[in-house]
Every structure is written in structure tokens, then in C-alpha cells.
N, C-alpha and C. Protein backbone atom coordinates (compact mmCIF):
# COMPACT_ATOMS: atom_id res chain seq x y z
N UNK A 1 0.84 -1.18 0.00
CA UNK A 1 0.00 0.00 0.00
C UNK A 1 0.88 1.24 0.00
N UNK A 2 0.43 2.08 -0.20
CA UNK A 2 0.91 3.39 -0.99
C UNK A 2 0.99 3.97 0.53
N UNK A 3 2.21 4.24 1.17
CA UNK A 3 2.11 5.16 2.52
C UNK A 3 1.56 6.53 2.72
N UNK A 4 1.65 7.11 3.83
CA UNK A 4 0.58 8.52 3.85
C UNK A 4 1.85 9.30 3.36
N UNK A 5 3.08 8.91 3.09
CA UNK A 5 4.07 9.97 3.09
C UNK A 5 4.57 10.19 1.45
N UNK A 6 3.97 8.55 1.34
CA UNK A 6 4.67 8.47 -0.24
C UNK A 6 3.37 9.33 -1.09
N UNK A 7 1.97 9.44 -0.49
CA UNK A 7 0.97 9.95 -1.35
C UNK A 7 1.37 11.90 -1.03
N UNK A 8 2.01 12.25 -0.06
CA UNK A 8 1.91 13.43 0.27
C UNK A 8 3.33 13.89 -1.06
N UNK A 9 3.94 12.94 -1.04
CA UNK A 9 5.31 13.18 -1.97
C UNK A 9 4.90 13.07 -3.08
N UNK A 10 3.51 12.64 -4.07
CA UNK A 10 2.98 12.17 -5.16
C UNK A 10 2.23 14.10 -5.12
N UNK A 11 1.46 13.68 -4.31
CA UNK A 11 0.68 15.47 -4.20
C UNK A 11 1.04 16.49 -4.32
N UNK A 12 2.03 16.43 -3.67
CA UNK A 12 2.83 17.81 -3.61
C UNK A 12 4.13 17.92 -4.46
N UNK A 13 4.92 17.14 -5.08
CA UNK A 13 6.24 17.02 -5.67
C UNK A 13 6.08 16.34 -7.01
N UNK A 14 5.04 15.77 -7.15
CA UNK A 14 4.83 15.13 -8.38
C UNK A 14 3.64 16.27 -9.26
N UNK A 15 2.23 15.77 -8.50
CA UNK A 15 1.30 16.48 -9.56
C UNK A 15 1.46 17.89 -9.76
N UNK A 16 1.30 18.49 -9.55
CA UNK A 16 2.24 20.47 -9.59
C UNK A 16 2.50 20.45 -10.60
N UNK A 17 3.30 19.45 -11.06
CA UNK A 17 4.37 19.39 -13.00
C UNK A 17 3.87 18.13 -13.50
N UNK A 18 2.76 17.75 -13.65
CA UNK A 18 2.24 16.84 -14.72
C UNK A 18 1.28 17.62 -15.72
N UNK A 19 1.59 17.69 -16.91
CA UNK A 19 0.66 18.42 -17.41
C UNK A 19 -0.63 16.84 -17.79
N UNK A 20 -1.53 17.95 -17.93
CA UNK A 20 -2.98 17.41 -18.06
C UNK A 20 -2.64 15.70 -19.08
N UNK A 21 -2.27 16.11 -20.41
CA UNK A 21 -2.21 14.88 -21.10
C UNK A 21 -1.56 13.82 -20.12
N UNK A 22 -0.65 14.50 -19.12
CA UNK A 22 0.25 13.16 -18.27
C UNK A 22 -0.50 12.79 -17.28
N UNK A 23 -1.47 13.42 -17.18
CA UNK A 23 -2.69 12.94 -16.18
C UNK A 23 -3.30 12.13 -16.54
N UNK A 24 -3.56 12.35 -17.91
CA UNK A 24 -4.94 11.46 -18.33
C UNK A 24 -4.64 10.11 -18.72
N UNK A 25 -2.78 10.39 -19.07
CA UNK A 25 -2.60 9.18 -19.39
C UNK A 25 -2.20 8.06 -18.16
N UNK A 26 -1.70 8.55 -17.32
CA UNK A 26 -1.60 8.09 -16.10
C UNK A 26 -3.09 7.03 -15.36
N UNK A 27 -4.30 8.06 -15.57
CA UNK A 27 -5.71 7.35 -15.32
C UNK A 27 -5.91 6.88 -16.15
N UNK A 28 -5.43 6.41 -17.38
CA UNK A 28 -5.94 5.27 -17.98
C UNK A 28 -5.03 4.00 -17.88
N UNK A 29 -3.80 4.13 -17.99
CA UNK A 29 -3.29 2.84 -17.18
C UNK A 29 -3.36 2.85 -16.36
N UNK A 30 -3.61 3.97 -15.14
CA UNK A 30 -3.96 2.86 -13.69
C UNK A 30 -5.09 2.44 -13.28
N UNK A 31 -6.26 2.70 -14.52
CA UNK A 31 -7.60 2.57 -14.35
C UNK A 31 -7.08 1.17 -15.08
N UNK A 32 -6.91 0.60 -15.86
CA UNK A 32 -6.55 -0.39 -16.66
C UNK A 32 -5.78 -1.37 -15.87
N UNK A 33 -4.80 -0.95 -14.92
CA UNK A 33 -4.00 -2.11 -14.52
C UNK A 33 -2.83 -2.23 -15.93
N UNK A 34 -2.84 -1.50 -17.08
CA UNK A 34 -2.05 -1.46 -18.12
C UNK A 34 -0.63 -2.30 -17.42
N UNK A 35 -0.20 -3.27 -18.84
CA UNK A 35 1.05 -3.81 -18.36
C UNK A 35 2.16 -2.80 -19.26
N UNK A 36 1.54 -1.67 -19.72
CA UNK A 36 2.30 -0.70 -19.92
C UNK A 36 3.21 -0.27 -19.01
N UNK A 37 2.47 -0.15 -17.76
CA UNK A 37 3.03 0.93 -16.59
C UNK A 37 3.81 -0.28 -15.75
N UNK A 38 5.06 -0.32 -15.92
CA UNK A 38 5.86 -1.16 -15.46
C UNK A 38 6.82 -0.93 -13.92
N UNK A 39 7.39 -1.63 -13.09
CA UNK A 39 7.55 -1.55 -12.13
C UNK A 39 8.82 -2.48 -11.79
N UNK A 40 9.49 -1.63 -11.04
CA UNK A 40 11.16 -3.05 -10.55
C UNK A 40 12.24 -3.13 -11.28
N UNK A 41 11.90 -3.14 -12.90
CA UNK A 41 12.57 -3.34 -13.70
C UNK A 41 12.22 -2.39 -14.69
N UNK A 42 13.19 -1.91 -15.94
CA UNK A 42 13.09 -1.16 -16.84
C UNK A 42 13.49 -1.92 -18.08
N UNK A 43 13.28 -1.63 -18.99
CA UNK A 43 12.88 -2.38 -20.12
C UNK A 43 13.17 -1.66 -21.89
N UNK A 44 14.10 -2.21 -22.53
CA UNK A 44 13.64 -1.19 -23.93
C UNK A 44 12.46 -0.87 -24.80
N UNK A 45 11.62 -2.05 -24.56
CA UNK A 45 10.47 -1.90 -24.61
C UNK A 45 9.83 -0.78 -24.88
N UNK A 46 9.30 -0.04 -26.56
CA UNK A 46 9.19 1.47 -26.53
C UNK A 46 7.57 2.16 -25.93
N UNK A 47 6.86 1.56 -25.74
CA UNK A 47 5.48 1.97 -24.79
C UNK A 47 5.40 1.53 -23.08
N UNK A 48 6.50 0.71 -22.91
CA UNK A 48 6.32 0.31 -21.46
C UNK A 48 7.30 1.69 -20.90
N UNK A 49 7.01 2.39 -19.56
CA UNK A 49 7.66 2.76 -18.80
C UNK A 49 7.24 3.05 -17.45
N UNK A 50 8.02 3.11 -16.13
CA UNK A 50 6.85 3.26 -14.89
C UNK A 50 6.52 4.98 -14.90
N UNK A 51 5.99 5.10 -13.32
CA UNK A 51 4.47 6.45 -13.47
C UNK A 51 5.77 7.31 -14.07
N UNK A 52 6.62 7.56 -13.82
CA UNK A 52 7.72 8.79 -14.32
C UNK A 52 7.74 9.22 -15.77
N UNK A 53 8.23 8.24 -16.14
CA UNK A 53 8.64 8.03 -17.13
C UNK A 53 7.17 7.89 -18.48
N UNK A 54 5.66 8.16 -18.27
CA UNK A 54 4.70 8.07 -18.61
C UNK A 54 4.20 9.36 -18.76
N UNK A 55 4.62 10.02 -17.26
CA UNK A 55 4.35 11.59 -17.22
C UNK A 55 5.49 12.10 -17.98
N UNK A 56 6.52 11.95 -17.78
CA UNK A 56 8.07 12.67 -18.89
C UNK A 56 7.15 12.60 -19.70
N UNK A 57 6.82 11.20 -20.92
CA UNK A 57 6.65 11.85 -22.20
C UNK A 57 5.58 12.14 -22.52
N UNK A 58 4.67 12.97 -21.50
CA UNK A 58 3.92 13.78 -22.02
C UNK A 58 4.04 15.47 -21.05
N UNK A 59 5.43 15.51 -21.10
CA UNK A 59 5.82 16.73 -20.60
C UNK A 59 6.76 17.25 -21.39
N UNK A 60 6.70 18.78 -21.64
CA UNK A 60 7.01 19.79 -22.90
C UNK A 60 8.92 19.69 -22.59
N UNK A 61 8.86 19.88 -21.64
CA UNK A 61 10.65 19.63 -21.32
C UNK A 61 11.24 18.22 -21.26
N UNK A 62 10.60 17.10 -21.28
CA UNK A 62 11.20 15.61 -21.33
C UNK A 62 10.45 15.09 -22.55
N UNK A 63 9.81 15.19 -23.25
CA UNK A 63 8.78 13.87 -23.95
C UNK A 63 9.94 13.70 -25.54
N UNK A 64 11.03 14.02 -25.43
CA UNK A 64 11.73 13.44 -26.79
C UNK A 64 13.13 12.64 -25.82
N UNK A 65 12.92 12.31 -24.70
CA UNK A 65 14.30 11.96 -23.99
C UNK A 65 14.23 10.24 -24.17
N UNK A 66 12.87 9.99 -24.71
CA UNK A 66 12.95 8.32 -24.34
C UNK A 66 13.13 7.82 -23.45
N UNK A 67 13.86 6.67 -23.23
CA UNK A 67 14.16 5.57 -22.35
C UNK A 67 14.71 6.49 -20.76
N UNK A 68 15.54 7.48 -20.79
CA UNK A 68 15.39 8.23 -19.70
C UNK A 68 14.98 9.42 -19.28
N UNK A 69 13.73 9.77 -19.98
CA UNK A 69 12.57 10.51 -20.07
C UNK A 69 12.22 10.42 -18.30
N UNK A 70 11.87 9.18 -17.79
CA UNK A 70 11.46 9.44 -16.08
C UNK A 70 12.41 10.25 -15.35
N UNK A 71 13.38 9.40 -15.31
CA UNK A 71 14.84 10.03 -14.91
C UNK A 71 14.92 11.38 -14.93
N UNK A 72 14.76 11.74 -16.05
CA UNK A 72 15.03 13.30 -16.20
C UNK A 72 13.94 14.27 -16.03
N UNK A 73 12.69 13.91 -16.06
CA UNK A 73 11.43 14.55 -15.10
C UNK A 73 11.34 14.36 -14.39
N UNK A 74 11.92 13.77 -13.26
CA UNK A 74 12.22 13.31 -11.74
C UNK A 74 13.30 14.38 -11.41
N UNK A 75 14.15 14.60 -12.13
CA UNK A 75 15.17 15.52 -11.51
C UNK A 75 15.16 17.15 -11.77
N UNK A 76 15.13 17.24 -13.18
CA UNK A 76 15.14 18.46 -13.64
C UNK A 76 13.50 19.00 -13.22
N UNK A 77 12.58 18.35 -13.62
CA UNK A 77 11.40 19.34 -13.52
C UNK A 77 10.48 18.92 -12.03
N UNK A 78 10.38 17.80 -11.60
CA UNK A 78 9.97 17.33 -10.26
C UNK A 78 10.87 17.89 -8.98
N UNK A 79 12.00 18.13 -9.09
CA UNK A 79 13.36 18.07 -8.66
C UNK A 79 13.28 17.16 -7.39
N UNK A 80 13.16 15.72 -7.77
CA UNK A 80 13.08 14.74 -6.93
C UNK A 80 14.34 14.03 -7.32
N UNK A 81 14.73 12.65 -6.29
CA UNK A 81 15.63 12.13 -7.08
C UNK A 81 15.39 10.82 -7.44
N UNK A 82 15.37 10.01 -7.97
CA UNK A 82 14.83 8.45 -8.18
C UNK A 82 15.24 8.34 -7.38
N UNK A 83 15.95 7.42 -7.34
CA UNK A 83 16.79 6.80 -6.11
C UNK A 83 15.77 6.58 -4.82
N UNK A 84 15.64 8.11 -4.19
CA UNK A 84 15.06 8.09 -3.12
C UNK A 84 13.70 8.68 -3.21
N UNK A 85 12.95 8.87 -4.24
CA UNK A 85 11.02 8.91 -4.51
C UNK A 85 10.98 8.09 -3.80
N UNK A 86 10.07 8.62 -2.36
CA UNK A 86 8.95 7.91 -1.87
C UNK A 86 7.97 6.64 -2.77
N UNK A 87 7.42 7.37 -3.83
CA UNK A 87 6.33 7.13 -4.57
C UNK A 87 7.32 5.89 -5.09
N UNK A 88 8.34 6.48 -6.11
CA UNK A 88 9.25 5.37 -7.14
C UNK A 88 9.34 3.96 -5.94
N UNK A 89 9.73 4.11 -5.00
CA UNK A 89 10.17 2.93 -3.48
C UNK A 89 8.95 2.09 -4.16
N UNK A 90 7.85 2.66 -3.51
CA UNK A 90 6.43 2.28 -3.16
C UNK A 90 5.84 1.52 -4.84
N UNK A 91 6.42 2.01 -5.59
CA UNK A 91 6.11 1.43 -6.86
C UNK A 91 6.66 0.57 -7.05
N UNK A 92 7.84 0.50 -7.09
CA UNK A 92 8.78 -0.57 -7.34
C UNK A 92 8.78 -1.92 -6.60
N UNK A 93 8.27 -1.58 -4.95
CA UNK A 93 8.44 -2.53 -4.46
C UNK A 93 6.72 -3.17 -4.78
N UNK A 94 6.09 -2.27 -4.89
CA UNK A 94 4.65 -3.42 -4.77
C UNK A 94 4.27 -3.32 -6.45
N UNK A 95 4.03 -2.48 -7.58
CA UNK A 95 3.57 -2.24 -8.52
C UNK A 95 2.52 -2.16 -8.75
N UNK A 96 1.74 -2.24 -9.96
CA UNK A 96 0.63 -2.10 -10.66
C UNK A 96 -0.25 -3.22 -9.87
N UNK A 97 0.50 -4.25 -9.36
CA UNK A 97 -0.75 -5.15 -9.19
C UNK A 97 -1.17 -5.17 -8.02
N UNK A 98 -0.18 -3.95 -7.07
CA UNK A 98 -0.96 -3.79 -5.53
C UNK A 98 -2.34 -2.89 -5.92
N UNK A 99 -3.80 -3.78 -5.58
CA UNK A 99 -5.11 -2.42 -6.07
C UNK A 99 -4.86 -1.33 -5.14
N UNK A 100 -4.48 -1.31 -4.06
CA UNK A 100 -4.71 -0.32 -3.14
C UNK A 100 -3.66 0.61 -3.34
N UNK A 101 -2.39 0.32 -3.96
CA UNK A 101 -1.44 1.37 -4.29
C UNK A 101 -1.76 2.36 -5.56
N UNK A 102 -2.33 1.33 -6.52
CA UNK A 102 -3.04 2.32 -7.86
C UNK A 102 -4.26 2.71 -7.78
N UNK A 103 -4.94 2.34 -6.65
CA UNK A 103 -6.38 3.25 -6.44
C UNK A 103 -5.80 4.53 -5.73
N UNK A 104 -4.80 4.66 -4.79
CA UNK A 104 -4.85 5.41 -4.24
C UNK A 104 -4.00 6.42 -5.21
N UNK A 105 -3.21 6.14 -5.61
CA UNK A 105 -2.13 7.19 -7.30
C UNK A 105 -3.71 7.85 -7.74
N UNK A 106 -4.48 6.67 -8.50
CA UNK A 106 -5.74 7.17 -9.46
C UNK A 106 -6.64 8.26 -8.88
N UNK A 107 -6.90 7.62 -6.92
CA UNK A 107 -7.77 8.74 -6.56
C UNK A 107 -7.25 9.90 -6.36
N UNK A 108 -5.75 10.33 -6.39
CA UNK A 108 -5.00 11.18 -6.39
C UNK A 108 -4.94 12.52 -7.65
N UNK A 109 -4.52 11.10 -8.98
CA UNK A 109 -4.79 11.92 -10.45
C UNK A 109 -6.23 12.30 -10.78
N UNK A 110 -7.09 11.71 -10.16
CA UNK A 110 -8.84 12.34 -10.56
C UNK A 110 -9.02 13.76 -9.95
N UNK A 111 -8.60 13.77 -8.11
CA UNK A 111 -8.78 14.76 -7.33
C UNK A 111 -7.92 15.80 -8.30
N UNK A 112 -7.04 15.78 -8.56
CA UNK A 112 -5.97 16.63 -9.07
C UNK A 112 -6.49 16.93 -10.58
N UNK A 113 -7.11 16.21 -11.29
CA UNK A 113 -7.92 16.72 -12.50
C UNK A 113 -9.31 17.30 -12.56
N UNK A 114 -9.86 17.04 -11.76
CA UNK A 114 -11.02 17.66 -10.84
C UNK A 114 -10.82 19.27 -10.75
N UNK A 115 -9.55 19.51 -10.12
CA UNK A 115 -9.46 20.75 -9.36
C UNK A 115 -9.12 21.40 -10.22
N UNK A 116 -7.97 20.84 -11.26
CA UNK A 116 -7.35 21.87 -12.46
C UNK A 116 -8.73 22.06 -13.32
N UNK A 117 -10.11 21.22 -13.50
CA UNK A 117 -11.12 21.77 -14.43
C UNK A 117 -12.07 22.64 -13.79
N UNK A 118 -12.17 23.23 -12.55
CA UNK A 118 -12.87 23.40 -11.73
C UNK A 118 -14.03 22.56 -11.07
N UNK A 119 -13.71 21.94 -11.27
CA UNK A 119 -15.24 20.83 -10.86
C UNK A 119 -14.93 20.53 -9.20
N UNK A 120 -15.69 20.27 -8.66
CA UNK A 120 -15.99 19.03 -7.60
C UNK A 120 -14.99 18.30 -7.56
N UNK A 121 -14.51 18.16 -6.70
CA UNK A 121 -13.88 16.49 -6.18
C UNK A 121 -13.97 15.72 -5.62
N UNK A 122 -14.72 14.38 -5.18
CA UNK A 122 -14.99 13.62 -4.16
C UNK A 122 -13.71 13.60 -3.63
N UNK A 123 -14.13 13.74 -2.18
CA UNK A 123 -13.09 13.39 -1.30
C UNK A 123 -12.73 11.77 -1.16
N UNK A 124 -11.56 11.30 -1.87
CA UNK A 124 -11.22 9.73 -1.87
C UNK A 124 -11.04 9.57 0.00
N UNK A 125 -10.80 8.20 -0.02
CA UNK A 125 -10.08 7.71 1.60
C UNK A 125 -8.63 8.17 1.14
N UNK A 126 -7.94 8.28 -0.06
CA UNK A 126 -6.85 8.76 0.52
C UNK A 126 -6.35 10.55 0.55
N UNK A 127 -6.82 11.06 0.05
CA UNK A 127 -7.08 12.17 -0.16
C UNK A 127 -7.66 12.96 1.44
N UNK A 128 -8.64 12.53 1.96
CA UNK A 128 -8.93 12.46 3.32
C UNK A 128 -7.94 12.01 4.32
N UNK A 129 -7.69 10.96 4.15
CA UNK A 129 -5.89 10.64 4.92
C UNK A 129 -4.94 11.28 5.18
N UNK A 130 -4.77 11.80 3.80
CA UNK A 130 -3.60 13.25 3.91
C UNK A 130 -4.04 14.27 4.37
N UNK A 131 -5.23 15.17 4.23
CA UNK A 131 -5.73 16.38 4.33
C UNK A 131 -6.63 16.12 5.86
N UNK A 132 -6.66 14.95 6.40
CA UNK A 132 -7.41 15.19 7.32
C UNK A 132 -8.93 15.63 7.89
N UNK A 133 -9.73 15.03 6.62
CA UNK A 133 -11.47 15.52 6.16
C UNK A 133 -11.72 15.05 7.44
């Protein structure tokens, strides 16, 4: 499961610099369970990459970097570092196929697409977790 610290490090250090297309694409493989969105291991594989590296290439400063497209929207524009992402840990060690780690990413990217359209946001359980509803 996705910790309260690793979702506060997703909230605040991650979504801020995802633009919208890296949102949407994000909720559709983690709505999917996509074996796109890969985890543990990296791959040449040219459509597989994990959440980083998904948002890079659909971000205006990484999306021609390829294969270290995550890498380099992790550092330069997230200014996180792999290595030590909360979130990257939490991915790597459980992946796509923990539900409770990609419900809680998804209820994260909805709340966060919600707010950038002005709409409503249901308050998720994890979203409430962090913020304290």
C-alpha cells in the first residue's frame, strides 16, 4: 500500500508538474491495470515505462528523452531524485498489481484533474488521509 508519506510526496512534488495529457494518461493505465506501466525493472520496450517516465513523455521539457525521459522529469522538472522517490520505493516494491497502491495514485490523479477543471472532487479515503477531512 501506498504510505501517507509516499501519497503526500505524489501530491505535492509530483502532480504540480504533470501536465494534463500526463494525467490522463496516467488514469488510464492505472484505471486499466495497463502492463504498460511497469515496475522493478526497466525495459527497452518502446510503450512500457513506470508512473515517471509516462508523465516525462507527455511533458514539454522531457517527452523526446525516451528511455530516460522518467529520470530526467524526476530531476530536472519534479526536482526529486529516483533513487530516493517515496512514490518510485512504493512502486517498485509493490507495482501495478498492488489495487490499493493504484487506487490510491488514481484517486489522487482524478482529485488533481477535478481541481485543475474546476469541478468538484470527491473526497477519496486517501485524499482524506492526507488532508485530514
Amino acid at each position: 500500500m501506498l504510505s501517507v508519506q509516499s501519497l503526500r510526496e505524489f501530491e505535492t512534488q509530483w502532480l504540480p508538474h504533470v501536465t494534463e495529457p500526463g494525467l490522463n494518461r496516467l488514469v488510464a493505465l492505472l484505471e486499466s491495470g495497463s502492463p504498460l506501466l511497469i515496475h522493478g525493472a526497466f525495459t527497452k520496450a518502446c510503450a512500457m515505462g513506470c508512473l515517471a517516465t509516462h508523465i516525462a513523455w507527455h511533458h514539454p521539457a522531457t517527452k523526446n528523452s525516451h528511455d530516460e525521459a522518467g529520470v530526467l522529469w524526476l530531476t530536472r522538472v519534479a526536482g526529486l531524485n529516483p533513487a530516493t522517490s517515496l512514490v518510485l520505493l512504493d512502486w517498485d516494491r509493490l507495482g501495478a498489481g498492488d489495487w490499493h497502491l493504484r487506487s490510491r495514485l488514481l484517486d489522487a490523479c482524478r482529485h488533481e484533474l477535478a481541481e485543475r477543471n474546476g469541478e468538484p472532487a470527491e473526497a477519496s479515503e486517501a485524499f482524506c488521509e492526507l488532508q485530514s477531512c
